[in-house]
C-alpha atoms as a PDB file:
ATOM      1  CA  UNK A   1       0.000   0.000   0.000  1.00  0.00           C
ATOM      2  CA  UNK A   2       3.197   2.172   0.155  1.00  0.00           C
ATOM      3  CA  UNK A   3       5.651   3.017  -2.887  1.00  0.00           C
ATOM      4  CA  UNK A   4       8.640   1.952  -1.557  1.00  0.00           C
ATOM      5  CA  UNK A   5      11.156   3.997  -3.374  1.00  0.00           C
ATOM      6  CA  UNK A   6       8.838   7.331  -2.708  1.00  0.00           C
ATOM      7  CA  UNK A   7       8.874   6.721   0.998  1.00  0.00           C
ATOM      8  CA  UNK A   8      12.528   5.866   1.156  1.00  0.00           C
ATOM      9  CA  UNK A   9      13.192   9.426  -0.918  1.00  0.00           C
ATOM     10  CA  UNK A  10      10.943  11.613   1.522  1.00  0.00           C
ATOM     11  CA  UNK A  11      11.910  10.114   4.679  1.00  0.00           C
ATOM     12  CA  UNK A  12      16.035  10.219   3.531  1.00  0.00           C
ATOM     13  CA  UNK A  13      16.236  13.114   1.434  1.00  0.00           C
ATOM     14  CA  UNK A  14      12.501  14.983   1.902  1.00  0.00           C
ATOM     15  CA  UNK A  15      11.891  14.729  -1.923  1.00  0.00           C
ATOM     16  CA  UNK A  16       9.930  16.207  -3.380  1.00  0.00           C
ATOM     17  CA  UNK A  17       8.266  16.992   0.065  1.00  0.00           C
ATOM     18  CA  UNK A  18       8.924  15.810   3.734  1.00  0.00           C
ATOM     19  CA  UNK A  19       7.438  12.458   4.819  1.00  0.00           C
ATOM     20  CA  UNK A  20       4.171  12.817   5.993  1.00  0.00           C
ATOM     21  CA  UNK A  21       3.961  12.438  10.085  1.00  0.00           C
ATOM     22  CA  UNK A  22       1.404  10.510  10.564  1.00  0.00           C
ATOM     23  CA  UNK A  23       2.290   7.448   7.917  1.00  0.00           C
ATOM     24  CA  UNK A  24       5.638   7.353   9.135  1.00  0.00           C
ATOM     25  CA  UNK A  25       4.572   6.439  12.968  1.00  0.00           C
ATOM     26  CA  UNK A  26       1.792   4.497  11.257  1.00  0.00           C
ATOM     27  CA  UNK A  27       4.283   2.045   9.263  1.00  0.00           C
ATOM     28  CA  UNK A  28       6.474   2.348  12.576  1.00  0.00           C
ATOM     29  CA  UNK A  29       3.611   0.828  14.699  1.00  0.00           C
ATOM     30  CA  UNK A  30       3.226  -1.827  12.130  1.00  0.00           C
ATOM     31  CA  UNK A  31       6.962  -2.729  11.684  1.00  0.00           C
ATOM     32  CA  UNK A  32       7.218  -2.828  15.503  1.00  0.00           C
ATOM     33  CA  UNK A  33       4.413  -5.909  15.110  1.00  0.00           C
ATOM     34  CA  UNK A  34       6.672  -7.902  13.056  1.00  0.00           C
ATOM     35  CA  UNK A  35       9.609  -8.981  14.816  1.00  0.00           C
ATOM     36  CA  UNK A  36      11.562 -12.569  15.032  1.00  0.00           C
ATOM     37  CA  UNK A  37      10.244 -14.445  17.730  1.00  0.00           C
ATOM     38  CA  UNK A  38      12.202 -14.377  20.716  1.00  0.00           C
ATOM     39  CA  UNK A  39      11.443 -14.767  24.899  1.00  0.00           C
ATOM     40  CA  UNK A  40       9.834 -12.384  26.772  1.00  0.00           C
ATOM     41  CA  UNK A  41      12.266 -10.029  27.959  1.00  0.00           C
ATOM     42  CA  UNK A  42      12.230  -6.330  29.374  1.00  0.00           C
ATOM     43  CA  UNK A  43      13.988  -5.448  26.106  1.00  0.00           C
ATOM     44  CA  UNK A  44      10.974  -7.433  24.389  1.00  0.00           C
ATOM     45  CA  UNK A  45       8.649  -5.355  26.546  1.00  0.00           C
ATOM     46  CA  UNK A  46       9.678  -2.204  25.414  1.00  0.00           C
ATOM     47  CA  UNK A  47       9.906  -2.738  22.018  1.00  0.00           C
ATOM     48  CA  UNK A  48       6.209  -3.476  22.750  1.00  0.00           C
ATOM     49  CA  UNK A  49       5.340  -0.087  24.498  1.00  0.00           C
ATOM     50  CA  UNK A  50       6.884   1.648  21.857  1.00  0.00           C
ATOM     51  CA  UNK A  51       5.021   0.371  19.685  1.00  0.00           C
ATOM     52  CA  UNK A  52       1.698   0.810  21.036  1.00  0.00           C
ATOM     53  CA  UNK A  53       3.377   4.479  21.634  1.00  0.00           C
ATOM     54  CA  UNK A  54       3.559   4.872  18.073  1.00  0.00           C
ATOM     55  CA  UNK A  55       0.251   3.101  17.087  1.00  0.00           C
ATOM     56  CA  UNK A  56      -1.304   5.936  19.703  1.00  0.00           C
ATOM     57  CA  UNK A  57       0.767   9.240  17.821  1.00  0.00           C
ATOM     58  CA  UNK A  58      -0.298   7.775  14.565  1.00  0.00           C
ATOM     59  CA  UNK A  59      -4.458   7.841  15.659  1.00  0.00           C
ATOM     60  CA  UNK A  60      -3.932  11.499  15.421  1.00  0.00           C
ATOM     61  CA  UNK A  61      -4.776  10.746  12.055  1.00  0.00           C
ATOM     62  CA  UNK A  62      -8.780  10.212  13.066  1.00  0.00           C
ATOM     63  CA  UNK A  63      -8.648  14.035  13.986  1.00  0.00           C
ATOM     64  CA  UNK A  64      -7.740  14.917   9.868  1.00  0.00           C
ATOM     65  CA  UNK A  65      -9.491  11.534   8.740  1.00  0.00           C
ATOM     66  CA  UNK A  66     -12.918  13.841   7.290  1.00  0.00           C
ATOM     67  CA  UNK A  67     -11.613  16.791   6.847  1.00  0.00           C
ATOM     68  CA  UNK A  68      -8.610  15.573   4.234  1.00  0.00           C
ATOM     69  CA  UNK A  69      -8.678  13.393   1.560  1.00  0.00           C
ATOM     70  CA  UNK A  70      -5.526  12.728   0.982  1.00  0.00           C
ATOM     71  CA  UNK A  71      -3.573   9.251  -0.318  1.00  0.00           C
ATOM     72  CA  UNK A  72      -1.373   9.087   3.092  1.00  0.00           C
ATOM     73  CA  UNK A  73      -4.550   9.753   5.065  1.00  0.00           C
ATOM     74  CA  UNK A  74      -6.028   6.781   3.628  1.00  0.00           C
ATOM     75  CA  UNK A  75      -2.616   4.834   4.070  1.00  0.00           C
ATOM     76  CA  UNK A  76      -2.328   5.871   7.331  1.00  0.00           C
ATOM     77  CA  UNK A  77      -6.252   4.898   8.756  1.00  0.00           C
ATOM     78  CA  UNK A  78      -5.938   1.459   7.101  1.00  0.00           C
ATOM     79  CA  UNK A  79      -2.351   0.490   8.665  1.00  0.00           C
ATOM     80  CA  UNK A  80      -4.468   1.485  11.927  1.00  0.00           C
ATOM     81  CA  UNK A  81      -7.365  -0.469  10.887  1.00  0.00           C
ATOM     82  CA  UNK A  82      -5.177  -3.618  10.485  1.00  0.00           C
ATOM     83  CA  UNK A  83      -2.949  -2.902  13.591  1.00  0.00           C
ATOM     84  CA  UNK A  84      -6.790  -3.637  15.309  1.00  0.00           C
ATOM     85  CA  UNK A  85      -9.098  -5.382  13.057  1.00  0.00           C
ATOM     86  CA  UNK A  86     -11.855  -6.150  16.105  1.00  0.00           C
ATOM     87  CA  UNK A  87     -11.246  -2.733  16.869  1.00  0.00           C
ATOM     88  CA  UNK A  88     -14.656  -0.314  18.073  1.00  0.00           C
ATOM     89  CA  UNK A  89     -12.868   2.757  16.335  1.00  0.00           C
ATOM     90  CA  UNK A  90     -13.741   4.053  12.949  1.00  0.00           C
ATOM     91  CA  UNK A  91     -10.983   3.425  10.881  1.00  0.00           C
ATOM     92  CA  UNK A  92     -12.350   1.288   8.707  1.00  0.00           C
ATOM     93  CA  UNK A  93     -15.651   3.719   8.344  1.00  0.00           C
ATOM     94  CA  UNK A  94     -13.217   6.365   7.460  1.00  0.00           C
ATOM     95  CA  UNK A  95     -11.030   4.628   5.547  1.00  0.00           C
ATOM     96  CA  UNK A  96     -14.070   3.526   3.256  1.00  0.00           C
ATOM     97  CA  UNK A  97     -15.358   6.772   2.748  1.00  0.00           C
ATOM     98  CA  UNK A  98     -11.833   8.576   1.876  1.00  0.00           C
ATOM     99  CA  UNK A  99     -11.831   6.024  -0.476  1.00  0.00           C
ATOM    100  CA  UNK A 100     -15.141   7.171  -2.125  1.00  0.00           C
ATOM    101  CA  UNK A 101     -14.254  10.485  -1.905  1.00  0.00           C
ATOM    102  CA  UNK A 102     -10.880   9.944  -3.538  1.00  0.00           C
ATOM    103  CA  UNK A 103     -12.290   7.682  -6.399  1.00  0.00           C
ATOM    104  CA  UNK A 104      -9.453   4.983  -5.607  1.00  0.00           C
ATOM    105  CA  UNK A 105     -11.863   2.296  -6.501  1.00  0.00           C
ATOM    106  CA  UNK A 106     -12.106   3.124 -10.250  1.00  0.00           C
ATOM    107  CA  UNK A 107      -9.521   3.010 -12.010  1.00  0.00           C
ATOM    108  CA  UNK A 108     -10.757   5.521 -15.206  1.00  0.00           C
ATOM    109  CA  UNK A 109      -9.931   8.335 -12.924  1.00  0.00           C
ATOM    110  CA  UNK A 110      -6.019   7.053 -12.786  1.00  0.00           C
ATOM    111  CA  UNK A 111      -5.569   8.368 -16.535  1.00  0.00           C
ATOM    112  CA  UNK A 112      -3.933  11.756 -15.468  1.00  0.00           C
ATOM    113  CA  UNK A 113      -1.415   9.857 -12.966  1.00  0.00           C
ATOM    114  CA  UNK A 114       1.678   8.428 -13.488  1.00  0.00           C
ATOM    115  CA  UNK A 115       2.719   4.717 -13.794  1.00  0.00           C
ATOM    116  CA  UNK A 116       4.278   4.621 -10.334  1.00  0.00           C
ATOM    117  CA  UNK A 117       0.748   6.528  -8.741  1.00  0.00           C
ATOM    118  CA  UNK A 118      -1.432   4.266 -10.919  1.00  0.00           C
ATOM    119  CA  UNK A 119       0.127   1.472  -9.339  1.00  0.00           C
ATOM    120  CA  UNK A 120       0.163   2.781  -5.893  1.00  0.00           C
ATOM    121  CA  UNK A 121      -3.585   3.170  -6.183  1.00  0.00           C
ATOM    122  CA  UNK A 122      -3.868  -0.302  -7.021  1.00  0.00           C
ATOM    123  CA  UNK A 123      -2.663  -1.958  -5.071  1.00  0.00           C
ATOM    124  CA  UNK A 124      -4.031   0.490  -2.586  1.00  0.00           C
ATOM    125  CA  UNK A 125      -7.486  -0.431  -3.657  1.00  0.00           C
ATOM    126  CA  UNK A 126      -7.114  -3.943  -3.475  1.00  0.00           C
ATOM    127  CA  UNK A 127      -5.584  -3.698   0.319  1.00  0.00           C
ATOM    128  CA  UNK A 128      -8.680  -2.050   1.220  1.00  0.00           C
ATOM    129  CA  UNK A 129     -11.244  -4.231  -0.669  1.00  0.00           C
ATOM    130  CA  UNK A 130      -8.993  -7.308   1.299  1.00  0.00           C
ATOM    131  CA  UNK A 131      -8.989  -5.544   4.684  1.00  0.00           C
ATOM    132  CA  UNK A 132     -12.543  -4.879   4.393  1.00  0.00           C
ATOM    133  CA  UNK A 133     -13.190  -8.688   3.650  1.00  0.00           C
ATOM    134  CA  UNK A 134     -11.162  -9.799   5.864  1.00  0.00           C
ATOM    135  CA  UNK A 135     -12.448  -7.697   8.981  1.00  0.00           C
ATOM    136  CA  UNK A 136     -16.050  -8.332   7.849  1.00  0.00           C
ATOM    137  CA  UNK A 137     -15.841 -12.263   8.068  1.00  0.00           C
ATOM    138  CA  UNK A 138     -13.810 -11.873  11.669  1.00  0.00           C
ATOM    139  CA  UNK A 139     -16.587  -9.509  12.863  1.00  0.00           C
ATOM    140  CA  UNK A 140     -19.488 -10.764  11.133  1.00  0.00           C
ATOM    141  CA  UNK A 141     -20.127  -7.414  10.405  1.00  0.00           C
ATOM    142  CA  UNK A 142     -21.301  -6.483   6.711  1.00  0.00           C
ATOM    143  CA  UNK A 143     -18.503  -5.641   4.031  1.00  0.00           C
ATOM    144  CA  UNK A 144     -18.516  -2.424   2.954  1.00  0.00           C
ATOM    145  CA  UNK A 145     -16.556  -3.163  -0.907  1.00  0.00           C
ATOM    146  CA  UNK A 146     -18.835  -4.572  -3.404  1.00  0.00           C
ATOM    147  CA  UNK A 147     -17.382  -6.251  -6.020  1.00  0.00           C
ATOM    148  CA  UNK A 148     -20.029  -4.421  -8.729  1.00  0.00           C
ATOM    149  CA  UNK A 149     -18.757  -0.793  -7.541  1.00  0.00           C
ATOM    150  CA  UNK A 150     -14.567  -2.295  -7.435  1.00  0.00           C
ATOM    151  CA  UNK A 151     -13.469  -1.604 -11.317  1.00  0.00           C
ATOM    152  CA  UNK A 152      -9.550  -2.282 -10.636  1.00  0.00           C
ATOM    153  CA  UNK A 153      -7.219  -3.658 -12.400  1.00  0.00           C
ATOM    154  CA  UNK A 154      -4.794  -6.766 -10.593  1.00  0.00           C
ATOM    155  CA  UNK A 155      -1.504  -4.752  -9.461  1.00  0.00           C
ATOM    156  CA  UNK A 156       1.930  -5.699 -10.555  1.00  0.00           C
ATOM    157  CA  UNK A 157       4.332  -7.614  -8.468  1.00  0.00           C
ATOM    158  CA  UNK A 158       6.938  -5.553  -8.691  1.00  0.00           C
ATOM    159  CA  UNK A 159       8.200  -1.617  -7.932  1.00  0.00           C
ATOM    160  CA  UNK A 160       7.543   0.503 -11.057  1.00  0.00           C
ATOM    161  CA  UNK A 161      10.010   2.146 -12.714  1.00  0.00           C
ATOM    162  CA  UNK A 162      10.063   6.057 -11.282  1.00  0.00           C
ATOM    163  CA  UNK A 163       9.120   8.902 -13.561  1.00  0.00           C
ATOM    164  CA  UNK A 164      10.174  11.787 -11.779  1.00  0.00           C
ATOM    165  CA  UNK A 165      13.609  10.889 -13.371  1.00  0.00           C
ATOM    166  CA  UNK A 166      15.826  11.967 -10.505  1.00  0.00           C
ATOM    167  CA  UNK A 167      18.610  10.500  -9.575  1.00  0.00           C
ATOM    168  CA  UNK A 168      19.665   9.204  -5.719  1.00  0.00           C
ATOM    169  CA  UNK A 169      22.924  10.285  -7.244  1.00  0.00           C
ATOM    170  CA  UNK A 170      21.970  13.865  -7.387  1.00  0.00           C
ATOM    171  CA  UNK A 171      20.689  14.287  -3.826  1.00  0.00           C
ATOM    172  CA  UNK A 172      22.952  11.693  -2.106  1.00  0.00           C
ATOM    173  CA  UNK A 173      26.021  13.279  -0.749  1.00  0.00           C
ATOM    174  CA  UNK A 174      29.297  12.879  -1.791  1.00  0.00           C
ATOM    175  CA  UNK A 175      32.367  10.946   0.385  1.00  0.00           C
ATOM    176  CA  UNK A 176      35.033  12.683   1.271  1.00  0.00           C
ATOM    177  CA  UNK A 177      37.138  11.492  -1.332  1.00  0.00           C
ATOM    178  CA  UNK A 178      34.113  12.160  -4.340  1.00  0.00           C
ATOM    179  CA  UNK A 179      34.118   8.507  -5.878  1.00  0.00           C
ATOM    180  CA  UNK A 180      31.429   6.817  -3.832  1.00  0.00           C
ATOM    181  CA  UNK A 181      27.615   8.104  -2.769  1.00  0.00           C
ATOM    182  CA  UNK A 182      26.674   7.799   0.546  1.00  0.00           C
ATOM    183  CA  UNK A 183      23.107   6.098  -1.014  1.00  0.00           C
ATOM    184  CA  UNK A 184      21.284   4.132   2.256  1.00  0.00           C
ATOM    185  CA  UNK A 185      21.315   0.534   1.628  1.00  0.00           C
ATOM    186  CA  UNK A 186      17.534   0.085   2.138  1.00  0.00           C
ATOM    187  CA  UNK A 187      17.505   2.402  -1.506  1.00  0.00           C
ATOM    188  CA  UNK A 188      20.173   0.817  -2.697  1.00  0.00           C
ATOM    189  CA  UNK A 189      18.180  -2.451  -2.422  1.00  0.00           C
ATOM    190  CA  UNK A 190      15.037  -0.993  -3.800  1.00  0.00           C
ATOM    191  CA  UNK A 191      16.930   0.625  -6.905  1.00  0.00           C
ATOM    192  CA  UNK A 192      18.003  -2.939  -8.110  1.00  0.00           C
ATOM    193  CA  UNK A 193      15.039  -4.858  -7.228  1.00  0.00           C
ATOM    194  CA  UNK A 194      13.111  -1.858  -9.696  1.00  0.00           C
ATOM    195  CA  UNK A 195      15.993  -2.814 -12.062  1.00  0.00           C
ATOM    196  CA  UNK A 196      15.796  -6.647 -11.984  1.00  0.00           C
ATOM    197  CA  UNK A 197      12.029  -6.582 -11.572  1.00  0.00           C
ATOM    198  CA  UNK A 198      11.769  -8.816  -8.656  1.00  0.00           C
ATOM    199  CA  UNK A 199       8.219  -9.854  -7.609  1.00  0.00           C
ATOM    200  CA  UNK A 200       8.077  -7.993  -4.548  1.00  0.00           C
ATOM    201  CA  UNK A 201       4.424  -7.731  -4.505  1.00  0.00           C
ATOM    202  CA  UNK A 202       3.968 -11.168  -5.425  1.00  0.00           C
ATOM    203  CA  UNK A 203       2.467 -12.199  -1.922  1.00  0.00           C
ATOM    204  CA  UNK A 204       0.021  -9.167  -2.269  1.00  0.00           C
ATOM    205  CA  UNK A 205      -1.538 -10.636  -5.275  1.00  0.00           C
ATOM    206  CA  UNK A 206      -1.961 -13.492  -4.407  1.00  0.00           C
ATOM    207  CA  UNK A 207      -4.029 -13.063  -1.433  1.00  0.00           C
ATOM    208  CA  UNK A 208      -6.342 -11.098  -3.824  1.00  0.00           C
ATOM    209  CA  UNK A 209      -8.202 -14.144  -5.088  1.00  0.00           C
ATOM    210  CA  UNK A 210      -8.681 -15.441  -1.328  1.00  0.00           C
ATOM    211  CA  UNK A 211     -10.327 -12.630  -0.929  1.00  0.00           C
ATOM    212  CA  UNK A 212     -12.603 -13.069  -3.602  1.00  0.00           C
ATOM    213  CA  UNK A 213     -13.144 -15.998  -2.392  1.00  0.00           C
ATOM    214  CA  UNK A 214     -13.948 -14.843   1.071  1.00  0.00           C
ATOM    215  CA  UNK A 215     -16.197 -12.073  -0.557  1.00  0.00           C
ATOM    216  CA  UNK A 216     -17.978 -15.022  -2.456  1.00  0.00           C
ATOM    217  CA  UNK A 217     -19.052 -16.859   1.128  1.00  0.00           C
ATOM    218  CA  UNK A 218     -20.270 -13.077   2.700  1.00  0.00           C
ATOM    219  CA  UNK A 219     -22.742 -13.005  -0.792  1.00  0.00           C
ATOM    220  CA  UNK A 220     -23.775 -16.384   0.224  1.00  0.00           C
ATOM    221  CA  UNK A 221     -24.005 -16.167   3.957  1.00  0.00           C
ATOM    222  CA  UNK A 222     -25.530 -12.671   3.691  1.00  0.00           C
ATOM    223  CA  UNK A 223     -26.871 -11.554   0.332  1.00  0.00           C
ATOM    224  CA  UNK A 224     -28.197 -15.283  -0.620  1.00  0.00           C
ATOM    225  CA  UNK A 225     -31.019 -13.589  -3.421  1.00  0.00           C
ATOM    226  CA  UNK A 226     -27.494 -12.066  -4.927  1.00  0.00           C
ATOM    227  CA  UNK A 227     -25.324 -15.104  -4.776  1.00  0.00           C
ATOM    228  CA  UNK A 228     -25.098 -15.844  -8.915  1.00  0.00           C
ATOM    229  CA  UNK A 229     -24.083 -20.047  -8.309  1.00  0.00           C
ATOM    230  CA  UNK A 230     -26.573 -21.979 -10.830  1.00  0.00           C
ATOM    231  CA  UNK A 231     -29.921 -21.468 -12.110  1.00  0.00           C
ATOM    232  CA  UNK A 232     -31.408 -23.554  -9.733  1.00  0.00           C
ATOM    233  CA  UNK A 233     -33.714 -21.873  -6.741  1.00  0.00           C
ATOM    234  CA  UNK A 234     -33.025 -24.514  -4.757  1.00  0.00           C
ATOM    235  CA  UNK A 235     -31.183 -23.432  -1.317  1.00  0.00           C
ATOM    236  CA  UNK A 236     -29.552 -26.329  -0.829  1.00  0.00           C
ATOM    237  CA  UNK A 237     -28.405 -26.992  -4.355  1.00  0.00           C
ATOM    238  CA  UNK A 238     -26.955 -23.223  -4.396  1.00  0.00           C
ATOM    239  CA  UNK A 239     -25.133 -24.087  -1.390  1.00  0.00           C
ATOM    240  CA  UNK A 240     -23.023 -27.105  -3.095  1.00  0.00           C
ATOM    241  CA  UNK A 241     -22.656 -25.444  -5.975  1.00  0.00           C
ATOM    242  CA  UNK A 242     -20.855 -22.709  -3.901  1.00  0.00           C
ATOM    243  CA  UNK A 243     -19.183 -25.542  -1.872  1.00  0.00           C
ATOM    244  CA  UNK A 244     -17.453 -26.938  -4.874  1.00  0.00           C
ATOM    245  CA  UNK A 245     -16.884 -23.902  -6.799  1.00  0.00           C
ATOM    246  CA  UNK A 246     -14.913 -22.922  -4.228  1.00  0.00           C
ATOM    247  CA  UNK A 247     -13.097 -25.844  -3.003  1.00  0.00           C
ATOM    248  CA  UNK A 248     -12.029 -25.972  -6.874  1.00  0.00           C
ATOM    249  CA  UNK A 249     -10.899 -22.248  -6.830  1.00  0.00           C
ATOM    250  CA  UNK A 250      -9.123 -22.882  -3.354  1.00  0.00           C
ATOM    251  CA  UNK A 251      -7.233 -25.953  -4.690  1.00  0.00           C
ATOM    252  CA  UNK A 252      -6.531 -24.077  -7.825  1.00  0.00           C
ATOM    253  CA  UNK A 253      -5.106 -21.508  -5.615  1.00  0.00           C
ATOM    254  CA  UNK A 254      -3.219 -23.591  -3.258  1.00  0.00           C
ATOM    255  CA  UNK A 255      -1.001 -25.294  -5.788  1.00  0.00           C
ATOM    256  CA  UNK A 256      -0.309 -22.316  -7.675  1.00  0.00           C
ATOM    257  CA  UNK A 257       1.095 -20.960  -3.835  1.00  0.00           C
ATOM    258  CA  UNK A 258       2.864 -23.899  -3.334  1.00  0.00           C
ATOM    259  CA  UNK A 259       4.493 -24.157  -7.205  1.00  0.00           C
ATOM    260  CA  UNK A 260       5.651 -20.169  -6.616  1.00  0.00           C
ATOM    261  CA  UNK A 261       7.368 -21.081  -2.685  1.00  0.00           C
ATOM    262  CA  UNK A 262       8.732 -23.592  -4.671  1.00  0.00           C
ATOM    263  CA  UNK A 263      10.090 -21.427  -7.778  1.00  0.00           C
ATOM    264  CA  UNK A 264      10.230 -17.991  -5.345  1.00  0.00           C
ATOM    265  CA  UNK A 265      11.513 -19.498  -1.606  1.00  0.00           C
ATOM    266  CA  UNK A 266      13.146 -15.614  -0.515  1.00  0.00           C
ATOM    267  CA  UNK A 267       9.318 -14.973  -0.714  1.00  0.00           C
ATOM    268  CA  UNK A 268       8.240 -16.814   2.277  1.00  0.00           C
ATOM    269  CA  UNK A 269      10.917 -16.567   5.064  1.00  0.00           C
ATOM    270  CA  UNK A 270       9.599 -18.264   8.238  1.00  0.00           C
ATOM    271  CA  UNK A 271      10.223 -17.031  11.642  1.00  0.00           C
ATOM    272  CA  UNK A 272       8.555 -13.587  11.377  1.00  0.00           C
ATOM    273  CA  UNK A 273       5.442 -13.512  13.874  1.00  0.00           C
ATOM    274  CA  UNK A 274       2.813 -10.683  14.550  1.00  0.00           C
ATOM    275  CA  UNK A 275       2.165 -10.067  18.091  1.00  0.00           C
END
């Protein structure tokens, strides 16, 4: 949901404006969740109240959240949103109706944009239309996204090449002795996996038909007159025929997991956990 190489630029080198404040506690908060799992310690412990430190600075956002429409406002509410999916606040309220007023669910108003926004958006888009699924089937509240007002196309699965066409060379400084840039290696990385086109978005669509999928059993569970399985009125024949359309399209998608972990292993690293 982030352009990586944008971030990196206005948090290193504020161009071509400072980070914004509230996304950078925001992905803070979040990186604070993922850590390698280790015993409880009192270093462990603070690394915990820091985080919830930062996840607290970063709710500032709900004070802005409908008075500014803005792309890191909408970043920012649904990092928040996932940090507490069960949550009572209204991230996910606001976060749905910043993306209304922002149009980031159809993609005919990305024409003016540039490749690296256009992508941004969708995979923006799609992290909101799986958040949304997501949190409605662990709530059993109603989803929000429907899949006739969603007209997005599937992201790529890897970093965009930038169009601004500057160059970490020209706002990097120089060493003392002028032959080598002092470029941070987190850019550094970024700049050749935009070169090599590595899938680094390739677990991030993938989880985009699950969540179809999961979108598929709401309709069914909740909207049964809309569910479009068969011809036949028949309640319980609609029900197997969503039973084994999906077990097909979850079988479909399992092996096509388990043949890219088996092509793509740097893409699923165990030993990360979320607290």
């Amino acid at each position: 949901m982030i352009d990586k190489r944008s971030f990196l630029m206005q948090y290193y080198y504020q161009h071509p404006q400072p980070l914004d404040r509230l996304l950078f506690y925001a992905v803070l908060a979040v990186g604070c969740q993922f850590l390698p799992k280790v015993e409880l310690s009192a270093e462990t412990t603070m690394e915990r109240k820091i985080g919830r430190h930062l996840r607290e600075k970063a709710m500032d956002v709900m004070q802005i959240a409908y008075k500014q429409s803005k792309i890191t406002t909408l970043q920012t509410l649904l990092m928040m949103a996932m940090l507490v999916p069960n949550s009572a606040n209204d991230e996910g309220s606001s976060t749905n109706w910043q993306s209304q007023d922002l149009e980031i669910f159809r993609e005919d108003q990305y024409q003016h944009l540039s490749r690296c926004e256009v992508e941004l958006r969708r995979r923006l888009a799609y992290s909101i239309y799986m958040w949304d699924k997501y949190a409605s089937a662990a709530t059993g509240k109603p989803f929000t996204v429907r899949d006739e007002d969603f007209y997005v196309q599937i992201p790529s699965t890897y970093e965009q090449e930038p169009d601004d066409g500057i160059s970490l060379y020209v706002l990097a400084n120089r060493d003392n002795d002028g032959d080598n840039y002092n470029i941070p290696k987190l850019l550094q990385q970024t700049e050749k996996d935009i070169r090599t086109k590595r899938s680094v978005y390739e677990l991030h669509v993938r989880s985009i038909p699950l969540s179809q999928m999961i979108s598929q059993i709401l309709v069914s569970l909740y909207l049964p007159k809309l569910a479009i399985y068969g011809d036949n009125n028949n309640s319980n024949h609609v029900g197997m025929d969503i039973i084994m359309k999906l077990n097909s399209e979850l079988d479909a998608w399992r092996k096509a997991g388990l043949e890219q972990a088996t092509t793509s292993p740097s893409l699923y690293r165990p030993g990360i956990v979320l607290y």
